[in-house]
C-alpha atoms as a PDB file:
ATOM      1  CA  UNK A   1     -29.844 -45.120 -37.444  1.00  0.00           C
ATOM      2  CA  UNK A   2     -26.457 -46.354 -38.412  1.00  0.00           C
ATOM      3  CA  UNK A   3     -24.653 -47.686 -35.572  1.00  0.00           C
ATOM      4  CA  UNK A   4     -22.257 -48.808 -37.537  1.00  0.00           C
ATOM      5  CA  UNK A   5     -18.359 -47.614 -36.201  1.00  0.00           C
ATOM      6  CA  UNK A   6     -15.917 -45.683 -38.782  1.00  0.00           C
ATOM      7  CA  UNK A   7     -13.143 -47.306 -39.259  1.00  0.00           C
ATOM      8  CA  UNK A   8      -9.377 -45.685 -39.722  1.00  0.00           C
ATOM      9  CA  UNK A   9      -6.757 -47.073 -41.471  1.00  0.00           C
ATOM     10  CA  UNK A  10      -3.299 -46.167 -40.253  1.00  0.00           C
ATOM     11  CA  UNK A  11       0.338 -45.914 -41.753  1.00  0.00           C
ATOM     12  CA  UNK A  12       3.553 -45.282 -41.087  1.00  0.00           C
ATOM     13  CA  UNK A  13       5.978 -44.625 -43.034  1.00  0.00           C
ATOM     14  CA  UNK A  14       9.692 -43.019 -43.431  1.00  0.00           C
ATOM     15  CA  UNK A  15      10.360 -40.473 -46.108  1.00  0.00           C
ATOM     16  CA  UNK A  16      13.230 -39.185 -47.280  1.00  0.00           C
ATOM     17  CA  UNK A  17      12.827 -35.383 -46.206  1.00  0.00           C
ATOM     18  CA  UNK A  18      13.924 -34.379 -49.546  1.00  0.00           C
ATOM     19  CA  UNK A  19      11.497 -36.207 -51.458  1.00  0.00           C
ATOM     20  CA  UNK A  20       9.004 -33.814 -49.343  1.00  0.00           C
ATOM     21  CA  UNK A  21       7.332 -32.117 -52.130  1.00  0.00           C
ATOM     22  CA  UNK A  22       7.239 -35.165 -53.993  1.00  0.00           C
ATOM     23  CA  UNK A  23       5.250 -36.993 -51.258  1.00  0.00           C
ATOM     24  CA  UNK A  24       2.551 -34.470 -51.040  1.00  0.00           C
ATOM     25  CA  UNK A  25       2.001 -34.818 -54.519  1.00  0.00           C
ATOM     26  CA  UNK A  26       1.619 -38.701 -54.255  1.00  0.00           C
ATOM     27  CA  UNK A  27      -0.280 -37.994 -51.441  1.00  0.00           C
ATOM     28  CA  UNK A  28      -3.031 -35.905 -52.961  1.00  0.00           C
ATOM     29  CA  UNK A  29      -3.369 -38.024 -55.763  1.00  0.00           C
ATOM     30  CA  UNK A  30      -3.872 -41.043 -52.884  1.00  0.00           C
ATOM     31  CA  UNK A  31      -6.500 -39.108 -51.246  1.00  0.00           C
ATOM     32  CA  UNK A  32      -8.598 -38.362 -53.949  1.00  0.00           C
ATOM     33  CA  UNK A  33      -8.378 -41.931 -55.266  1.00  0.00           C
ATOM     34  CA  UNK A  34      -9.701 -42.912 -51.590  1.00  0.00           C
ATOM     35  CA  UNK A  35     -12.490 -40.659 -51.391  1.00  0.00           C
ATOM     36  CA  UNK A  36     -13.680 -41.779 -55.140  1.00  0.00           C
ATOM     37  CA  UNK A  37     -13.655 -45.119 -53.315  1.00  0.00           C
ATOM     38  CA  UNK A  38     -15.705 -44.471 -50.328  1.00  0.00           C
ATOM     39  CA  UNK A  39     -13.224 -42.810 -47.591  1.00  0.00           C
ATOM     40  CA  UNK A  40     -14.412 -40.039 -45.872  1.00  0.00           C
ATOM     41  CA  UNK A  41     -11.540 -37.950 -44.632  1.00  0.00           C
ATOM     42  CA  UNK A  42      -7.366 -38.588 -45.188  1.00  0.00           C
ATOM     43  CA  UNK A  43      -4.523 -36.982 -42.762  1.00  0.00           C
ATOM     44  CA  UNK A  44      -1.606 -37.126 -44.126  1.00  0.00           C
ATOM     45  CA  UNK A  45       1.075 -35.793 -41.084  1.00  0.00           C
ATOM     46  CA  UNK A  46       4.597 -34.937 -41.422  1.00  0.00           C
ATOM     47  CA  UNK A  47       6.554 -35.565 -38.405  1.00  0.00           C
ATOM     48  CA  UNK A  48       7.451 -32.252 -36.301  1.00  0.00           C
ATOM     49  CA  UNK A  49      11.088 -33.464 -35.315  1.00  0.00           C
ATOM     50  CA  UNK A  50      11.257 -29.696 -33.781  1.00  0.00           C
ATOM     51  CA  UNK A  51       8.275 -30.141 -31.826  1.00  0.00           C
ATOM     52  CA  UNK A  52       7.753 -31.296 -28.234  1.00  0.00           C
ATOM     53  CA  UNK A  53      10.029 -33.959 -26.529  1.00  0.00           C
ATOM     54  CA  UNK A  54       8.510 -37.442 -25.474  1.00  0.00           C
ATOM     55  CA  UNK A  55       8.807 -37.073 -22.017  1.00  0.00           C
ATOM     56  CA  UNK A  56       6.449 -33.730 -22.324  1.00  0.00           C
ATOM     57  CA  UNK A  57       3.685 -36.223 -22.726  1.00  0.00           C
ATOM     58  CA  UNK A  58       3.856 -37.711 -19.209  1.00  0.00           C
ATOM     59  CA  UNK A  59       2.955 -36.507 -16.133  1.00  0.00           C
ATOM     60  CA  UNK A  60       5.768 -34.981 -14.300  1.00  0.00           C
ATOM     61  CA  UNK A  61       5.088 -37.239 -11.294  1.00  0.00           C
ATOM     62  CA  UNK A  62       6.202 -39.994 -13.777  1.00  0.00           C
ATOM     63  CA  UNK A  63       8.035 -38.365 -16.089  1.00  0.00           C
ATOM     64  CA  UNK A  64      11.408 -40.316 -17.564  1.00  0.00           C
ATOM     65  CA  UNK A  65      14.528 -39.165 -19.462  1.00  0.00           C
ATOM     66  CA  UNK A  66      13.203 -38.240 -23.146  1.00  0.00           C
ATOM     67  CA  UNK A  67      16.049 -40.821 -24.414  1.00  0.00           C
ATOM     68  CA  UNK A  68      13.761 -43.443 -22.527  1.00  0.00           C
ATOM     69  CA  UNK A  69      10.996 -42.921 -24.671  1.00  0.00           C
ATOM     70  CA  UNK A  70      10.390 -44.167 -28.036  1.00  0.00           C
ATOM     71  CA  UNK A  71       9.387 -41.962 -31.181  1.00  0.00           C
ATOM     72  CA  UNK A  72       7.801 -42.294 -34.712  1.00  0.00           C
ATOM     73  CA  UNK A  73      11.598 -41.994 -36.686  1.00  0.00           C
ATOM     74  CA  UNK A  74      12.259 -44.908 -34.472  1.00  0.00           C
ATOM     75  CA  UNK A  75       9.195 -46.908 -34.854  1.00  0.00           C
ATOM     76  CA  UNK A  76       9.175 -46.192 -38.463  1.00  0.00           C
ATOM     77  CA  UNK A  77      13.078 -47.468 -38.683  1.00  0.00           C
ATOM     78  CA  UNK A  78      13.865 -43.690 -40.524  1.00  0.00           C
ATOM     79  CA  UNK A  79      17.484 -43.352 -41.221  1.00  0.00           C
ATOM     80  CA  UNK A  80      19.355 -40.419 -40.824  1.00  0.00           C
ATOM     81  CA  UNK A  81      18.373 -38.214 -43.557  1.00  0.00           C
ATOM     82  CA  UNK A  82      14.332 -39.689 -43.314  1.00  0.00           C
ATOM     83  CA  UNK A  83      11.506 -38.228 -41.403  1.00  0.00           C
ATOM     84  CA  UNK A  84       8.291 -40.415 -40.550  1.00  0.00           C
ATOM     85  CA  UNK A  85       4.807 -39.749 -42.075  1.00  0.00           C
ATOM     86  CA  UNK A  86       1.540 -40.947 -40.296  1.00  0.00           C
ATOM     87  CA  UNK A  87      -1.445 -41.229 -42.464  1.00  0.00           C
ATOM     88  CA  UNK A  88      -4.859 -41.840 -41.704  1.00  0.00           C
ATOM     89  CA  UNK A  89      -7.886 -42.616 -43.270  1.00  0.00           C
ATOM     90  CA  UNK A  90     -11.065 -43.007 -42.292  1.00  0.00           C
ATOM     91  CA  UNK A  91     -14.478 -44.954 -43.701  1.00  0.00           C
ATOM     92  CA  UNK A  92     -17.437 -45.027 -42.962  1.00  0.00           C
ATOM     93  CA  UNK A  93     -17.536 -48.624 -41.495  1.00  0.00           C
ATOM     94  CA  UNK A  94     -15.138 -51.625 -42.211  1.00  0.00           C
ATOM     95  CA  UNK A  95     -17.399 -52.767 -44.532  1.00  0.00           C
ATOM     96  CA  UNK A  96     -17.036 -49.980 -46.894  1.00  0.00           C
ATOM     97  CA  UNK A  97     -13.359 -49.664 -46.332  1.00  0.00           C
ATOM     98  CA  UNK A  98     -12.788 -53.464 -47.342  1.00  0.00           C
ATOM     99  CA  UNK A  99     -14.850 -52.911 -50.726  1.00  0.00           C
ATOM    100  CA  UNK A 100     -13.143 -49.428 -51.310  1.00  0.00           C
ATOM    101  CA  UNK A 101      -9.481 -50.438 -50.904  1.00  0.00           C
ATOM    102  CA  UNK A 102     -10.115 -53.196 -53.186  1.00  0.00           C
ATOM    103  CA  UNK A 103     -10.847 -50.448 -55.862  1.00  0.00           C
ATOM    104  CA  UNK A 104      -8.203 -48.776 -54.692  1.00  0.00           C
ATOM    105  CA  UNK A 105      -5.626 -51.148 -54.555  1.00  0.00           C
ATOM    106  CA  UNK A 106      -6.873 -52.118 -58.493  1.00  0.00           C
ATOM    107  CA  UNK A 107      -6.909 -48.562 -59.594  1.00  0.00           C
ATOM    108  CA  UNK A 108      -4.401 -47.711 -62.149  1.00  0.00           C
ATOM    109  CA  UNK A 109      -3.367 -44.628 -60.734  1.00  0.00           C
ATOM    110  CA  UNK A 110      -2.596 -46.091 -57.731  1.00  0.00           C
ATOM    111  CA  UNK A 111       0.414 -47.514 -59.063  1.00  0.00           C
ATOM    112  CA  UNK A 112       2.507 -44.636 -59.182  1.00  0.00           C
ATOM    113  CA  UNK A 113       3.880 -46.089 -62.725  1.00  0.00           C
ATOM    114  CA  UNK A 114       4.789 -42.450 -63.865  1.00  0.00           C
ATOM    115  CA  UNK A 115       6.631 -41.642 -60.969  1.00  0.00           C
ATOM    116  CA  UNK A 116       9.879 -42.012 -59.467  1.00  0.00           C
ATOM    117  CA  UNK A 117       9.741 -43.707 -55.853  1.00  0.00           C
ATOM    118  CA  UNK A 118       9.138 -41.274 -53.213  1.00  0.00           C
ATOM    119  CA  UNK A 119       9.541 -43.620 -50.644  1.00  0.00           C
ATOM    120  CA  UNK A 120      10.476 -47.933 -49.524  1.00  0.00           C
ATOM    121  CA  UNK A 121       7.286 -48.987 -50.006  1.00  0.00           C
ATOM    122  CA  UNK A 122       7.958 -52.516 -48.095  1.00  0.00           C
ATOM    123  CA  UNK A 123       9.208 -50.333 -45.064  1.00  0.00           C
ATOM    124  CA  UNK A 124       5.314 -48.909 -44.670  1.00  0.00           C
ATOM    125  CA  UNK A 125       3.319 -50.154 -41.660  1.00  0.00           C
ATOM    126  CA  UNK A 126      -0.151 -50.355 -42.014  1.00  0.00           C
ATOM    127  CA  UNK A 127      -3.002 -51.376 -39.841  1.00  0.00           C
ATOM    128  CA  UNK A 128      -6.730 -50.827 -39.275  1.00  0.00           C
ATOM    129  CA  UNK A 129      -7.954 -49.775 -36.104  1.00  0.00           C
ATOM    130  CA  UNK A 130     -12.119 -49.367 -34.565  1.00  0.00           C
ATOM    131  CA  UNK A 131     -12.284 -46.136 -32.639  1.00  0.00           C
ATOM    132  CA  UNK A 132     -12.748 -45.980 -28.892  1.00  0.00           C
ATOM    133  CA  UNK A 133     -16.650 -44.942 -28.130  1.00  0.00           C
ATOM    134  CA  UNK A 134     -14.734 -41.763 -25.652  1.00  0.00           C
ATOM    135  CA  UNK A 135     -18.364 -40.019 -25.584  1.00  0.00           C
ATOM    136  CA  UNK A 136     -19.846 -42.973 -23.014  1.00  0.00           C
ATOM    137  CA  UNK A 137     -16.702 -41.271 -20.927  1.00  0.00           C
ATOM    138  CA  UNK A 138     -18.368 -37.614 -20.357  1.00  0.00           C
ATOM    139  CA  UNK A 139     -21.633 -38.521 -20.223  1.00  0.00           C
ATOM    140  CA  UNK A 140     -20.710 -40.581 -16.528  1.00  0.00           C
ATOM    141  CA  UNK A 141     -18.510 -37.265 -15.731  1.00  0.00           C
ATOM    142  CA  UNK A 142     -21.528 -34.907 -16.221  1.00  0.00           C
ATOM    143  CA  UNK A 143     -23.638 -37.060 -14.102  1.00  0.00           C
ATOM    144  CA  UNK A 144     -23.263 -36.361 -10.349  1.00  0.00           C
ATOM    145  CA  UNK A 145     -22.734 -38.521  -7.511  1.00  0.00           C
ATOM    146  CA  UNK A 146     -20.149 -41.232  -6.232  1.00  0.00           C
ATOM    147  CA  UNK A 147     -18.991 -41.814  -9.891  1.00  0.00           C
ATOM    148  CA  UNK A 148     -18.171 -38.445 -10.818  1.00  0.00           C
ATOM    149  CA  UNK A 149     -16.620 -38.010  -7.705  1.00  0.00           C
ATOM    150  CA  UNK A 150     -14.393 -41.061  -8.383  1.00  0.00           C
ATOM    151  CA  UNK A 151     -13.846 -39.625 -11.977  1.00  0.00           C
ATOM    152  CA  UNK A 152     -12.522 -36.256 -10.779  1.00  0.00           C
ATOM    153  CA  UNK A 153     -10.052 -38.175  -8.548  1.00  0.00           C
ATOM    154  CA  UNK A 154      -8.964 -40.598 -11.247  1.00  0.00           C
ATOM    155  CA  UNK A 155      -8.644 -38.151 -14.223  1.00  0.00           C
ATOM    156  CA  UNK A 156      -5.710 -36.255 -12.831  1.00  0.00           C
ATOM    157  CA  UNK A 157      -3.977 -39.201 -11.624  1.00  0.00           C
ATOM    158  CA  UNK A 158      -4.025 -41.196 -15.304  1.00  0.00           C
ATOM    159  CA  UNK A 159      -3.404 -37.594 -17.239  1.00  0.00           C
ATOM    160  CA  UNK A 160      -1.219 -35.316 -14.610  1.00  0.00           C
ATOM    161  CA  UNK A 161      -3.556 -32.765 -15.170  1.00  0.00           C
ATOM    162  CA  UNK A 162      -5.933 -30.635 -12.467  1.00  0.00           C
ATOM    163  CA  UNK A 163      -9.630 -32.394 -11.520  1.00  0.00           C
ATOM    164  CA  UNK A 164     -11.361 -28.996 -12.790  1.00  0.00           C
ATOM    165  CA  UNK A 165      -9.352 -28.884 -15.569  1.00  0.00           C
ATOM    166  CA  UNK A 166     -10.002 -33.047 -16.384  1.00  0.00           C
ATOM    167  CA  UNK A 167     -13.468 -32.738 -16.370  1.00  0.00           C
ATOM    168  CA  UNK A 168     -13.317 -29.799 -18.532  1.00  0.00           C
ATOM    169  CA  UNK A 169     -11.803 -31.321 -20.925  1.00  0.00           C
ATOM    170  CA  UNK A 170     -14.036 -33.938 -21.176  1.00  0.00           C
ATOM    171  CA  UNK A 171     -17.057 -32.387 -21.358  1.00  0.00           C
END
């Protein structure tokens, strides 16, 4: 049994929103030149800037002025006529992601020689990140006793949400 962790390599990065089309293309040719190299799965995400407002993400209880809040356009350091992009990619293990970006980053076609820039390329932020083992977290909800008990009162508290609704969630 592989026990093994994926492991997910992040960016962020602003785009010019009319270079939209032109990122997508860059985008698939990325993917496949990942996957060749040992990824399993790529998410590329363009940033909703009509979608929900920070402060829908926070209990009401606790809930700031949107301004308050950060966002990706921010983070990423977009100007006015840029959107963010968050990218993902996940490996198998860190392992295989270290000896598959190395192809990748020597691959010819990853230098985009052919191409105009779509994007700043020194303005991208990168990182790699382990995921969270979230499963140990439903198997104590669907036990019973005092620590279920103590999840059903904590859930709602750290999410705003209803107990029933918590532990549905989780399970």
């Amino acid at each position: 049994m592989n026990t093994a962790l994926p492991y997910i390599d992040c960016y962020l990065v602003p785009v010019p929103r009319a270079n939209r089309a032109a990122y997508e293309a860059l985008a698939r040719l990325s993917a496949a030149v990942v996957k060749e190299h040992g990824a399993l799965r790529v998410l590329e995400c363009w940033a909703d800037e009509a979608g929900p407002q920070a402060d829908s993400y926070h209990a009401e209880a606790v809930r700031q002025d949107a301004a308050d809040y950060g966002d990706f356009r921010r983070a990423a350091g977009a100007a006015a006529d840029e959107t963010a992009v968050l990218s993902f990619v996940e490996w198998p293990d860190k392992a295989t992601r270290d000896a598959g970006m190395a192809k990748v980053t020597a691959d010819p076609r990853m230098l985009f020689d052919d191409m105009p820039p779509v994007f700043d390329g020194r303005r991208l932020i990168a990182g790699g990140f382990l995921p969270m083992p979230l499963e140990a977290t439903a198997v104590w909800i669907s036990g019973s006793g005092k620590l279920r008990q103590l999840v059903q009162r904590l859930i709602p508290i750290l999410h705003g949400t209803k107990a029933d609704d918590a532990i549905a969630m989780q399970a």
